[in-house]
Protein backbone atom coordinates (compact mmCIF):
# COMPACT_ATOMS: atom_id res chain seq x y z
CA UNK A 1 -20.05 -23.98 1.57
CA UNK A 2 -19.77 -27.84 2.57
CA UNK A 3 -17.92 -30.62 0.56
CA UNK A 4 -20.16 -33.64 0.00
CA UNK A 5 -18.57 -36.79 1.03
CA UNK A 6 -17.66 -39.04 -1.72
CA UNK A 7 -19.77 -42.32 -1.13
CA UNK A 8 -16.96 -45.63 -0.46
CA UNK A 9 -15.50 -47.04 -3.68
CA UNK A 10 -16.33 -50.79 -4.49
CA UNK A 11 -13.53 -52.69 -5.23
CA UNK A 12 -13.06 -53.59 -8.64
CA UNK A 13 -15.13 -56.63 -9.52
CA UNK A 14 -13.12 -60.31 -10.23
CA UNK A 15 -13.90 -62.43 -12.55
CA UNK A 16 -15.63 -65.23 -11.37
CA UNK A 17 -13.76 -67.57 -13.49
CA UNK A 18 -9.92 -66.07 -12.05
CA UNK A 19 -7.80 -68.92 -11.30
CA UNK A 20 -5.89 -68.42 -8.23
CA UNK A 21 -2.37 -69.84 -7.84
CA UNK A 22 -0.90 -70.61 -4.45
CA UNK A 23 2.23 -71.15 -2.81
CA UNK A 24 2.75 -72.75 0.58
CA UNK A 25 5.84 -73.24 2.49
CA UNK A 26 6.13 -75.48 4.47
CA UNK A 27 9.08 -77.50 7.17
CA UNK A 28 9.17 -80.67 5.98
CA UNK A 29 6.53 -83.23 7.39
CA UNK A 30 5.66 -81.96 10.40
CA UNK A 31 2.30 -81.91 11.93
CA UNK A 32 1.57 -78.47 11.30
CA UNK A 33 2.63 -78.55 7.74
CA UNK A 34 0.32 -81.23 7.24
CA UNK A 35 -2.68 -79.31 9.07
CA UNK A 36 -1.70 -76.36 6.37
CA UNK A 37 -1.94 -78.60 3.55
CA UNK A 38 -5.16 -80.34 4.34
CA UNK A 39 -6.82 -76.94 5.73
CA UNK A 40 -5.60 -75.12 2.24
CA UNK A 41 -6.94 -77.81 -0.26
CA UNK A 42 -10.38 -78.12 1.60
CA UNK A 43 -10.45 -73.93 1.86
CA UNK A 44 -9.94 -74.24 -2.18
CA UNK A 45 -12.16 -77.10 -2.53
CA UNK A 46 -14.89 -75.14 -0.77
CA UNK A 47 -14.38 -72.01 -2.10
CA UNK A 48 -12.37 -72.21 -5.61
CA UNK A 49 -13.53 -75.82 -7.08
CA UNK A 50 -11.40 -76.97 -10.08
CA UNK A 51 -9.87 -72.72 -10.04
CA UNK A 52 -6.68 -72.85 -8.27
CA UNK A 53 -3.12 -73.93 -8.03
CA UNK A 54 -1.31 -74.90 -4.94
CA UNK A 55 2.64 -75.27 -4.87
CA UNK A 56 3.92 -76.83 -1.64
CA UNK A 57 7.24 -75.87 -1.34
CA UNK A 58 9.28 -77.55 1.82
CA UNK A 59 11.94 -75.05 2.53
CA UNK A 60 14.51 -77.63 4.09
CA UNK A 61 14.78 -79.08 0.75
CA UNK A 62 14.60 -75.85 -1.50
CA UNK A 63 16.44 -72.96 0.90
CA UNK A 64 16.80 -71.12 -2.38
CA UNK A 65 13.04 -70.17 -2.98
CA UNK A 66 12.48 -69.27 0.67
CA UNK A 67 15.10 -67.14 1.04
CA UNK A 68 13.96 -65.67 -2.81
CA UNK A 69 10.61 -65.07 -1.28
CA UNK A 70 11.30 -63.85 2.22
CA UNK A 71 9.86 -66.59 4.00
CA UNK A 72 11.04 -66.82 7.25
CA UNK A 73 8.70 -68.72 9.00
CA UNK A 74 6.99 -71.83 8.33
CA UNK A 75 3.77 -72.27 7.39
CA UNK A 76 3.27 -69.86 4.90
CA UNK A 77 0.98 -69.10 2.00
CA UNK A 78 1.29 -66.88 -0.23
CA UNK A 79 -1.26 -66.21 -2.84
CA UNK A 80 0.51 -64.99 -5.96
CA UNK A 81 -2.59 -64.60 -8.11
CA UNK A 82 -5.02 -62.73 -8.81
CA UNK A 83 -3.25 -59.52 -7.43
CA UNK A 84 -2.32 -58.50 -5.05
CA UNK A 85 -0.09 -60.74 -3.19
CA UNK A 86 -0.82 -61.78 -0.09
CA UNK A 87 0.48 -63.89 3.09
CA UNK A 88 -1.17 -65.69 5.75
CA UNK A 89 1.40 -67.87 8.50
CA UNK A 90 0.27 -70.52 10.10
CA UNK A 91 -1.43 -73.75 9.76
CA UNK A 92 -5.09 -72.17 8.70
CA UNK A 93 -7.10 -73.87 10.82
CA UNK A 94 -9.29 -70.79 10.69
CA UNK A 95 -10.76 -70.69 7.54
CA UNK A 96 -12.83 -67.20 7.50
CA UNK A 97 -9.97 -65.82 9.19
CA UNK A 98 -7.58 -66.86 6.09
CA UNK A 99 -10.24 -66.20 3.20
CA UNK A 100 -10.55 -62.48 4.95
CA UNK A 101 -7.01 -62.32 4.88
CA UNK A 102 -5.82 -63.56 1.16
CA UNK A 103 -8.47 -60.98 0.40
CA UNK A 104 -11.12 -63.59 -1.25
CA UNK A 105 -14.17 -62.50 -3.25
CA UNK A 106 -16.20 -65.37 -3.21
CA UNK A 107 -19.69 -65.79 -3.80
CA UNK A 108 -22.06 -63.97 -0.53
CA UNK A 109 -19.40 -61.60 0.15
CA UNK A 110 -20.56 -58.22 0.26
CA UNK A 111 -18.85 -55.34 1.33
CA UNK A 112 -20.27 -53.72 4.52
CA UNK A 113 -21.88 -50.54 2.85
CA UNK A 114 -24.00 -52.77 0.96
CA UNK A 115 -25.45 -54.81 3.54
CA UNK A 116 -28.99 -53.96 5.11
């Protein structure tokens, strides 16, 4: 007797209308921080026109919140929503790289068992 092998799961589907909030920590005005900052609002401007949030938070001035959220180097995003939370470091000069990594369902994006 064989056991069939269940078929892979889609991931739930988003709503297309999910706003997504951001936070990015940065060091002050440094070079890099400013890469981070311009590469994140054109990634959202691409991608998420007029459905996101982005908090830049410069940990030199707010020690507090980094230490809070366990940010211990700088550049880092975090997306906080939709779920689940995720972190990219850097300045995100590679934006597939970054949308692949916060996990971003965006319009084209299929998974690879549906692609022919």
């Amino acid at each position: 007797m064989t056991t069939p092998i269940p078929a892979p799961s889609r991931p739930p589907e988003r709503d297309a209308r999910a706003k997504y909030v951001f936070r990015l920590y940065v060091t002050g005005a440094t070079p890099q921080s400013s890469r981070a900052v311009a590469n994140l609002t054109a990634l959202c401007e691409r991608h998420l026109k007029g459905r996101y949030e982005i908090g830049v938070i410069d940990i030199y001035q707010h020690r507090d919140l980094a230490r809070r959220s366990r940010i211990v180097v700088a550049p880092t995003l975090v997306k906080q929503y939709p779920a689940p939370v995720r972190r990219v470091i850097g300045d995100l000069s590679n934006a597939d790289q970054v949308r692949r990594d916060l996990g971003l369902d965006l319009p084209g994006d299929e998974p690879p068992w549906t692609q022919t």
